[in-house]
PDB file of N, CA and C in Angstrom:
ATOM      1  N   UNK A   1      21.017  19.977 -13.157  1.00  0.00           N
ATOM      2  CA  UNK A   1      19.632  20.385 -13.368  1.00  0.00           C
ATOM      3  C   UNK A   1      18.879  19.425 -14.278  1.00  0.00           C
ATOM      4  N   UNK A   2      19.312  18.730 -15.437  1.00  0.00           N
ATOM      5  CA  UNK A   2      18.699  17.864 -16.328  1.00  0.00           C
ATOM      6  C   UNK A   2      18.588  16.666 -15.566  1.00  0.00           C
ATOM      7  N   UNK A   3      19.387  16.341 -14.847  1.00  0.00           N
ATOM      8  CA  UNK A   3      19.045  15.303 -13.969  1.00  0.00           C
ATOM      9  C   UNK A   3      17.806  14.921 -13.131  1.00  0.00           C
ATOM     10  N   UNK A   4      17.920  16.369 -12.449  1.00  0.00           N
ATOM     11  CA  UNK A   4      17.129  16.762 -11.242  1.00  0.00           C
ATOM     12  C   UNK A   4      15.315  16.249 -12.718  1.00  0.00           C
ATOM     13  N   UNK A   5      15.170  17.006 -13.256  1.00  0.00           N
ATOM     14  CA  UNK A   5      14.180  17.051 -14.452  1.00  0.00           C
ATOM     15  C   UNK A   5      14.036  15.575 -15.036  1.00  0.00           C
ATOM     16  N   UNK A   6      14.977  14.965 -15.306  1.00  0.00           N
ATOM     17  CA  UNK A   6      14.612  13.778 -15.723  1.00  0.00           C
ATOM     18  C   UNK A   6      13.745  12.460 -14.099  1.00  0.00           C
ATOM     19  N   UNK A   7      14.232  12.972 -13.112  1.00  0.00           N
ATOM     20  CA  UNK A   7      14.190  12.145 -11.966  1.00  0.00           C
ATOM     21  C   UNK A   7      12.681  12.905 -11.867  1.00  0.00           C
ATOM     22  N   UNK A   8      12.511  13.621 -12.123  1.00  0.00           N
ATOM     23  CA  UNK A   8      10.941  13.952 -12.022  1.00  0.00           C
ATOM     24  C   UNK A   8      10.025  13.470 -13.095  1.00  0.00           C
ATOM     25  N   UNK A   9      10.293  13.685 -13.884  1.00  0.00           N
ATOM     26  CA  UNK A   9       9.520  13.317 -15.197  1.00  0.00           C
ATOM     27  C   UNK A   9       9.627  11.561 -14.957  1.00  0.00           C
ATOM     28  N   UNK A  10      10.628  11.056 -14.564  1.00  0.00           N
ATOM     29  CA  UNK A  10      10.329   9.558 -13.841  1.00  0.00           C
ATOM     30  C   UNK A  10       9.256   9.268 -13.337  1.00  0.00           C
ATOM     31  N   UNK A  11       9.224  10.495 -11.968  1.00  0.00           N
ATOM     32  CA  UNK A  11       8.273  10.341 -10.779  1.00  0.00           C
ATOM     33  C   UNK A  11       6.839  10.655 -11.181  1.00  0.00           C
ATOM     34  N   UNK A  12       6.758  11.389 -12.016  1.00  0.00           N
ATOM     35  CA  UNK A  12       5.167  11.708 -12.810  1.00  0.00           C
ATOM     36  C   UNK A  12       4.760  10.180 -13.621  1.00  0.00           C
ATOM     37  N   UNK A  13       5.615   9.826 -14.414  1.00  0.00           N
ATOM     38  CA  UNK A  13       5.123   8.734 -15.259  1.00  0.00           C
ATOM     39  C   UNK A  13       5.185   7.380 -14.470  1.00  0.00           C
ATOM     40  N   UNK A  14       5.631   7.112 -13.251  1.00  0.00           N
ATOM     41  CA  UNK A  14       5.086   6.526 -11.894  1.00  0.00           C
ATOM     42  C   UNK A  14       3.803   6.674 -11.442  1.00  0.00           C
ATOM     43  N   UNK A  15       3.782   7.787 -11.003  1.00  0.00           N
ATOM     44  CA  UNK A  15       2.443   8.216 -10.180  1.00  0.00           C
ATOM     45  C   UNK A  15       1.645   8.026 -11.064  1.00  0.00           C
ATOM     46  N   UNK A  16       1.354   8.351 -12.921  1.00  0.00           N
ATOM     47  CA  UNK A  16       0.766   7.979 -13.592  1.00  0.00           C
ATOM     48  C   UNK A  16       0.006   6.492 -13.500  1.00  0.00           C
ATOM     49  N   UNK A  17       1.300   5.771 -13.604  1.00  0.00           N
ATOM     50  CA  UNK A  17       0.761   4.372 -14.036  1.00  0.00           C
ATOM     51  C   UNK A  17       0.104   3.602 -12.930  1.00  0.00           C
ATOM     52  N   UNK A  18       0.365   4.628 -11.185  1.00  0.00           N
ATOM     53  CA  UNK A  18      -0.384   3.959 -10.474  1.00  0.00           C
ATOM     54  C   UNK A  18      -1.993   4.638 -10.590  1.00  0.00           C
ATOM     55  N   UNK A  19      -2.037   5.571 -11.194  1.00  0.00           N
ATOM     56  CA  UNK A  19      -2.980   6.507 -10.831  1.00  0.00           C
ATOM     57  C   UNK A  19      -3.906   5.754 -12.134  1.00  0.00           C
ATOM     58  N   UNK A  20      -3.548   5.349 -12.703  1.00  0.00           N
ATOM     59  CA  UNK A  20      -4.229   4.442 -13.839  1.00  0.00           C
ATOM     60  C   UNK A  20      -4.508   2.951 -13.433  1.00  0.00           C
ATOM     61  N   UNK A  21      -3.787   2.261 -12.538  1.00  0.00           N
ATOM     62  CA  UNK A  21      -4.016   1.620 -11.887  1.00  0.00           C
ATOM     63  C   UNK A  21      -5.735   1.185 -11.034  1.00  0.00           C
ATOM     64  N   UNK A  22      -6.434   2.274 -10.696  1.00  0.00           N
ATOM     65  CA  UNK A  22      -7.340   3.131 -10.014  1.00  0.00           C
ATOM     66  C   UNK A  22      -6.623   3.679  -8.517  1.00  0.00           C
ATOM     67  N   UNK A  23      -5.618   3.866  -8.216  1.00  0.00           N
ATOM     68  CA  UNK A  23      -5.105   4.478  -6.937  1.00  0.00           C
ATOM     69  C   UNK A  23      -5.450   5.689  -6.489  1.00  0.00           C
ATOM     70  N   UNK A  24      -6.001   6.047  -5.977  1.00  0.00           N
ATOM     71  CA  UNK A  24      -6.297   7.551  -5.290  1.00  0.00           C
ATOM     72  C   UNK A  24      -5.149   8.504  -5.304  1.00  0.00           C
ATOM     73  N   UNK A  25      -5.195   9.601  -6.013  1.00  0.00           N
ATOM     74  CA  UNK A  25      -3.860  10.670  -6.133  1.00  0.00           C
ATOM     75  C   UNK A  25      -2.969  11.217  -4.487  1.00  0.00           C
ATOM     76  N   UNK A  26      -3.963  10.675  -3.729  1.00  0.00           N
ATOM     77  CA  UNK A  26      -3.218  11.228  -2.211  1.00  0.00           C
ATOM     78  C   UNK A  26      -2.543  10.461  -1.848  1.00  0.00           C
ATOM     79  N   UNK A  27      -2.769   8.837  -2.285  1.00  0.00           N
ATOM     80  CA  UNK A  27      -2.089   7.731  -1.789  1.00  0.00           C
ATOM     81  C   UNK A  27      -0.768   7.776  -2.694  1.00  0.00           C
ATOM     82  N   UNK A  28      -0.815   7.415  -3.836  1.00  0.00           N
ATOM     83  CA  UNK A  28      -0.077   7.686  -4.885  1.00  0.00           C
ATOM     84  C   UNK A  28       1.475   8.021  -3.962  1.00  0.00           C
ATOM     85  N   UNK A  29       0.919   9.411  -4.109  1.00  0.00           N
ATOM     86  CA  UNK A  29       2.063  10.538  -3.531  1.00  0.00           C
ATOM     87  C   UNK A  29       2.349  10.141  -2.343  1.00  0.00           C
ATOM     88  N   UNK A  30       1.638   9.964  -1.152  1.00  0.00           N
ATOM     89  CA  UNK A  30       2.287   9.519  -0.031  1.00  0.00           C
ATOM     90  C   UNK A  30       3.183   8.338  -0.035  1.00  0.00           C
ATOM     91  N   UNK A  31       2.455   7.217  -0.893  1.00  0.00           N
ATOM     92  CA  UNK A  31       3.171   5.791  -1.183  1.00  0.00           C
ATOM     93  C   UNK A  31       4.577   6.000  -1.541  1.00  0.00           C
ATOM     94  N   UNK A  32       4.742   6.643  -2.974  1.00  0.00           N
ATOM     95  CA  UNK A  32       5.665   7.303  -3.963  1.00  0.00           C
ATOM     96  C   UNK A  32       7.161   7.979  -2.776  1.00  0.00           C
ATOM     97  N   UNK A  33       6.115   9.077  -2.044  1.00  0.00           N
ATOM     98  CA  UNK A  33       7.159   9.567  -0.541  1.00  0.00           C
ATOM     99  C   UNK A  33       7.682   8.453   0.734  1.00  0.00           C
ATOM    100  N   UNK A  34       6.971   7.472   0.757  1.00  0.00           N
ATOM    101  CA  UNK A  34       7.610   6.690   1.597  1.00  0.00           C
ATOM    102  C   UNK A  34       8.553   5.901   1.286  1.00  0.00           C
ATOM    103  N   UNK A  35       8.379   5.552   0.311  1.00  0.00           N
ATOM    104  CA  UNK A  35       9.263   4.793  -0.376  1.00  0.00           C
ATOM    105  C   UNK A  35      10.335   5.148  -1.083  1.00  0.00           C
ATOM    106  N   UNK A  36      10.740   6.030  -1.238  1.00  0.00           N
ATOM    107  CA  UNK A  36      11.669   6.780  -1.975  1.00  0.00           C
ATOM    108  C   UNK A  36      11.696   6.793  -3.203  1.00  0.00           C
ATOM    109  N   UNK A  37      10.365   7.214  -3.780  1.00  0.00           N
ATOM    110  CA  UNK A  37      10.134   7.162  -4.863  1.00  0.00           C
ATOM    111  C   UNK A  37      10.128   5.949  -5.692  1.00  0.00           C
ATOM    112  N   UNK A  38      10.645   4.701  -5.074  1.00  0.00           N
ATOM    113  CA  UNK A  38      10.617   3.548  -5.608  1.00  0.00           C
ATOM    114  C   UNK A  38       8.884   2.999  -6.102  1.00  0.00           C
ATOM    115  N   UNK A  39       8.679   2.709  -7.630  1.00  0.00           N
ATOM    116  CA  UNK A  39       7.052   2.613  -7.620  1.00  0.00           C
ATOM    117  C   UNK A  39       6.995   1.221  -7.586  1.00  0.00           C
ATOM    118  N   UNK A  40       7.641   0.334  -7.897  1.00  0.00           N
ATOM    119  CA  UNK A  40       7.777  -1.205  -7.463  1.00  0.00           C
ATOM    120  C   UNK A  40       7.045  -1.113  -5.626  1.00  0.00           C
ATOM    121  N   UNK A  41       8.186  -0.835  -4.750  1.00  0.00           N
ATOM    122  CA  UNK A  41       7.703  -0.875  -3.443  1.00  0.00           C
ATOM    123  C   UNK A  41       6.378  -0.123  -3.509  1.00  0.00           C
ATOM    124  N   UNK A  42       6.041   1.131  -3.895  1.00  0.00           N
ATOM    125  CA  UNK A  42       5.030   1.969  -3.833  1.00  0.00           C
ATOM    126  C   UNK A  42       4.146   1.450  -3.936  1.00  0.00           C
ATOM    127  N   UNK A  43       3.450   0.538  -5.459  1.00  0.00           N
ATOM    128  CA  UNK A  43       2.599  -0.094  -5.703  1.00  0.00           C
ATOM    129  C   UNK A  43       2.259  -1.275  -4.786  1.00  0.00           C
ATOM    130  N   UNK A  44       3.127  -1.915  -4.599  1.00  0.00           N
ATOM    131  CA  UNK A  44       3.037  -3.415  -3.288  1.00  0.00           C
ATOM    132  C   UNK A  44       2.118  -3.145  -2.023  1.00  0.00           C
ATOM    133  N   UNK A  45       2.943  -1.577  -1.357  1.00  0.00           N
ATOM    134  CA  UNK A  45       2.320  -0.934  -0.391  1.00  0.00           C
ATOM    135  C   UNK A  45       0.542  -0.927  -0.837  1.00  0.00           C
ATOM    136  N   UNK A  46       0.502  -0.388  -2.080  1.00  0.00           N
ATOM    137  CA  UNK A  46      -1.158  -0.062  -2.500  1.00  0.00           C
ATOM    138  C   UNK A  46      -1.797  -1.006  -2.604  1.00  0.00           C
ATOM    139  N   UNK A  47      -1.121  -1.972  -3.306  1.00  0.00           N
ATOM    140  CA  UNK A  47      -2.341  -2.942  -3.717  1.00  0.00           C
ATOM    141  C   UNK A  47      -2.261  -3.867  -2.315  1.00  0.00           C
ATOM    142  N   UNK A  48      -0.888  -3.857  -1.214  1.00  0.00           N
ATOM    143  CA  UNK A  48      -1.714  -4.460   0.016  1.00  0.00           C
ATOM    144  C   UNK A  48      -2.636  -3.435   1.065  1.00  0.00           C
ATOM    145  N   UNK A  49      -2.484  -2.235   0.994  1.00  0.00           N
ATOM    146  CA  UNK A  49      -3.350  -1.275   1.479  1.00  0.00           C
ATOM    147  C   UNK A  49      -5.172  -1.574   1.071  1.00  0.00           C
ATOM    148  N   UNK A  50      -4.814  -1.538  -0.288  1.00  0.00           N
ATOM    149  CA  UNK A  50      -6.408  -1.483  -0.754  1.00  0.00           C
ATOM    150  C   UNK A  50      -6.794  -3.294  -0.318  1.00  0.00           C
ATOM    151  N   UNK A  51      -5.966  -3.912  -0.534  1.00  0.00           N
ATOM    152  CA  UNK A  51      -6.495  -5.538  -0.293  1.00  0.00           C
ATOM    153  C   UNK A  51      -7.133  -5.958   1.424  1.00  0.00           C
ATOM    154  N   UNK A  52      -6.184  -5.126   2.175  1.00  0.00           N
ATOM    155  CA  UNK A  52      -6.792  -5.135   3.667  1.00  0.00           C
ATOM    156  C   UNK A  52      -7.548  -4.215   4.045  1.00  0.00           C
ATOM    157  N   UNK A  53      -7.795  -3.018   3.024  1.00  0.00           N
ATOM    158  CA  UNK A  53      -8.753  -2.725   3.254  1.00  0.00           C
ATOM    159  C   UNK A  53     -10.368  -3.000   3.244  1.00  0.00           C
ATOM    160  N   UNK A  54     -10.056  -3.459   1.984  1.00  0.00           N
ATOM    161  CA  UNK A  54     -11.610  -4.193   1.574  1.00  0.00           C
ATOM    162  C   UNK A  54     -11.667  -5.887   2.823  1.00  0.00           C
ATOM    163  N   UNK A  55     -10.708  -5.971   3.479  1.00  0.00           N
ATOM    164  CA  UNK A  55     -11.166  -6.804   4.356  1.00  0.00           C
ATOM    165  C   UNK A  55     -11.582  -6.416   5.762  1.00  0.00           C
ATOM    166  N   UNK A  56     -11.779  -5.001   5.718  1.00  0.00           N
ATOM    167  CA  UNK A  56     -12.122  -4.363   7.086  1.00  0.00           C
ATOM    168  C   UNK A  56     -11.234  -3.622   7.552  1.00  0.00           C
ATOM    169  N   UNK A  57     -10.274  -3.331   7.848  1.00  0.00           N
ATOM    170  CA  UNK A  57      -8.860  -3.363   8.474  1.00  0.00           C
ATOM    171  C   UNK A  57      -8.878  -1.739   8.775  1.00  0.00           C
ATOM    172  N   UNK A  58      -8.782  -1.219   9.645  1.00  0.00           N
ATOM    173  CA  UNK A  58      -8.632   0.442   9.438  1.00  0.00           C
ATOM    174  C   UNK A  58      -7.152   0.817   8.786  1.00  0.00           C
ATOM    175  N   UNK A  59      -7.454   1.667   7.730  1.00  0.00           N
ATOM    176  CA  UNK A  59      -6.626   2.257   6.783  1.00  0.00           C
ATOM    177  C   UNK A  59      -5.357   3.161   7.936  1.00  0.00           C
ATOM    178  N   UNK A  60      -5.420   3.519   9.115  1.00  0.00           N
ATOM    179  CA  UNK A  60      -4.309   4.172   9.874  1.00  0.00           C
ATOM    180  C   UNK A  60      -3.392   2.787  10.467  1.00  0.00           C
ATOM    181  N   UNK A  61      -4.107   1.816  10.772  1.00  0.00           N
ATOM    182  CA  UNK A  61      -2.967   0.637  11.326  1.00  0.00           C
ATOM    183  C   UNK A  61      -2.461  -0.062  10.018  1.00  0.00           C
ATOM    184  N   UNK A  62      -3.072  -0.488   8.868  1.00  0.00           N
ATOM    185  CA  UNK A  62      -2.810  -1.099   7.729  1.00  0.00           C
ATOM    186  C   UNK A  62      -1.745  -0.065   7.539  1.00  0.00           C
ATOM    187  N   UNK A  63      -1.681   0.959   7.047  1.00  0.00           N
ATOM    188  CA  UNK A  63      -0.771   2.120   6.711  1.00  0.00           C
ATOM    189  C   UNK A  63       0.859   1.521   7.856  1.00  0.00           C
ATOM    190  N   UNK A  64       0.476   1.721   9.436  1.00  0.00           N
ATOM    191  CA  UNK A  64       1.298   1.351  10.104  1.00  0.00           C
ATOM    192  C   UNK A  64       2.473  -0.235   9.963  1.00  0.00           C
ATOM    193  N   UNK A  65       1.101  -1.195  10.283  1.00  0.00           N
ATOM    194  CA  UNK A  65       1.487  -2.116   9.693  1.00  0.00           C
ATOM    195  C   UNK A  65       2.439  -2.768   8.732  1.00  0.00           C
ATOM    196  N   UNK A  66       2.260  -2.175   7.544  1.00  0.00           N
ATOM    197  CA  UNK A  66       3.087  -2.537   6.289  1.00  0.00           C
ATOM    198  C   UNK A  66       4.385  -2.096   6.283  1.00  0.00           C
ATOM    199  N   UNK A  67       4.174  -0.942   7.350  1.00  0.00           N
ATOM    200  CA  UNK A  67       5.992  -0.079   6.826  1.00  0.00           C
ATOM    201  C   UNK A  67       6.360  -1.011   8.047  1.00  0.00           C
ATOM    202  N   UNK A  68       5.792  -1.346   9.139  1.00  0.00           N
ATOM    203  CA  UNK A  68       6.578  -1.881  10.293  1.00  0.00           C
ATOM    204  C   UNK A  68       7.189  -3.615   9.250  1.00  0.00           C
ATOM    205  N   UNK A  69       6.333  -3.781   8.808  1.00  0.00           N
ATOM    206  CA  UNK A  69       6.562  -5.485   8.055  1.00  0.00           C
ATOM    207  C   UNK A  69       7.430  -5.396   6.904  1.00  0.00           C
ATOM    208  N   UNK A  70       7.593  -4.115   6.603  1.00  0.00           N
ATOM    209  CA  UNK A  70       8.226  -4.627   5.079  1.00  0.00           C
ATOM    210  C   UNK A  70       7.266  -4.408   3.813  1.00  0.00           C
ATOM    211  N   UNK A  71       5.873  -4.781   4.057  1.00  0.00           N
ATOM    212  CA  UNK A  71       5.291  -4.822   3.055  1.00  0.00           C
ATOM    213  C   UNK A  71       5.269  -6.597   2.546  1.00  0.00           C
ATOM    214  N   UNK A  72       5.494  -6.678   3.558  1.00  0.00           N
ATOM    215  CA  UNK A  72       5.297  -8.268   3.464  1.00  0.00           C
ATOM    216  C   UNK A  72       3.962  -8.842   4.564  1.00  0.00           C
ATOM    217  N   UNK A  73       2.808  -9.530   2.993  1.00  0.00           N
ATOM    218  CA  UNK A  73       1.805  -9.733   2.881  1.00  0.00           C
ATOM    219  C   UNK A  73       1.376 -10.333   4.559  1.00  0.00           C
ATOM    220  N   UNK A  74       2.391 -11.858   5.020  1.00  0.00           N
ATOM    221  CA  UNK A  74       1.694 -12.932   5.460  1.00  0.00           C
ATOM    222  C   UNK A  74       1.702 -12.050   7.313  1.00  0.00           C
ATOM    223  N   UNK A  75       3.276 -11.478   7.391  1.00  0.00           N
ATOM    224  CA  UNK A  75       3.292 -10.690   8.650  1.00  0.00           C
ATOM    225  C   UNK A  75       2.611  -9.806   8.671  1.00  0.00           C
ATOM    226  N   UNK A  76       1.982  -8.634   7.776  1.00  0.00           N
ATOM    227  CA  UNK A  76       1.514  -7.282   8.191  1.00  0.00           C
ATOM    228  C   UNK A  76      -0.241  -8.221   8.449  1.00  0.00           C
ATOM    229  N   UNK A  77      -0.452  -8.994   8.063  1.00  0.00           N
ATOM    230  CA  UNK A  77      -1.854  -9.699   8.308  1.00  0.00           C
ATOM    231  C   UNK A  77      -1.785 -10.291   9.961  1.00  0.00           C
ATOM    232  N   UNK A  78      -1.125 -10.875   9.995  1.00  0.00           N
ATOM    233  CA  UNK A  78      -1.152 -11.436  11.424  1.00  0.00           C
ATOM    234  C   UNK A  78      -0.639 -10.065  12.357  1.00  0.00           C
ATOM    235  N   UNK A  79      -0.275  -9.262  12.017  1.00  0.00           N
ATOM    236  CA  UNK A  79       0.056  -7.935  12.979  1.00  0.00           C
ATOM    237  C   UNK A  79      -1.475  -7.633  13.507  1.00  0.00           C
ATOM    238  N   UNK A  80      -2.391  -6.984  12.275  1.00  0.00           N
ATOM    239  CA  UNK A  80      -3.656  -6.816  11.947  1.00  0.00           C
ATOM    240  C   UNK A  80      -4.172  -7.596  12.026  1.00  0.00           C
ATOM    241  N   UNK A  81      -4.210  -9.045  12.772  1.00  0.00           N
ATOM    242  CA  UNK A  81      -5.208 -10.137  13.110  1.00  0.00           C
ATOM    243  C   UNK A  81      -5.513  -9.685  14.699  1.00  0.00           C
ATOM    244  N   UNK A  82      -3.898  -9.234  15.002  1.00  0.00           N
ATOM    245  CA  UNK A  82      -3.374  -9.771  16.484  1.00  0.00           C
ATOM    246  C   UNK A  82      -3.765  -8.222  17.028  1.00  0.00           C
ATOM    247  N   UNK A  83      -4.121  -6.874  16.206  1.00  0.00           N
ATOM    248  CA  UNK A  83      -4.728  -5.793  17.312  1.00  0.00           C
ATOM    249  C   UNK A  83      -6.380  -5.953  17.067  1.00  0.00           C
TER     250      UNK A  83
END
C-alpha cells in the first residue's frame, strides 16, 4: 500500500511540473497514460504535440503520428508532411 501511495504522489508531482510547464490538464493525463506514466516520454510527446501544432497540423493525426514514430521529431513530421 505505501508503495502503491508513493507511485502516486510521483505521478501528481509529474503532472505538476508539466502542468506548470503551461500543458493543458487533459493532455497532461492522457500523455502521463500513454506513456506509462513515464514524464520524460510524456513531456517529449507535449512539447512535440504543441510544436506541430502551432504549425497547423490537426491535433488527432499529430496525437497518431507520434505514438506510431516513437516520438521521434524528424519521422512523425514527414508522416504529417506526407497525409
Amino acid at each position: 500500500p505505501g508503495c502503491l501511495l508513493l507511485q502516486f504522489l510521483s505521478y501528481l508531482r509529474a503532472c505538476d511540473r508539466l502542468l506548470k510547464q503551461g500543458y493543458e490538464e487533459g493532455q497532461v493525463e492522457e500523455a502521463m497514460e500513454m506513456f506509462q506514466y513515464s514524464e520524460k516520454k510524456a513531456a517529449e510527446f507535449l512539447h512535440l504535440l504543441a510544436q506541430f501544432n502551432d504549425m497547423g497540423f490537426q491535433q488527432n493525426e499529430i496525437k497518431e503520428v507520434l505514438l506510431l514514430c516513437g516520438n521521434q521529431r524528424e519521422k512523425a513530421l514527414e508522416e504529417l508532411v506526407m497525409k
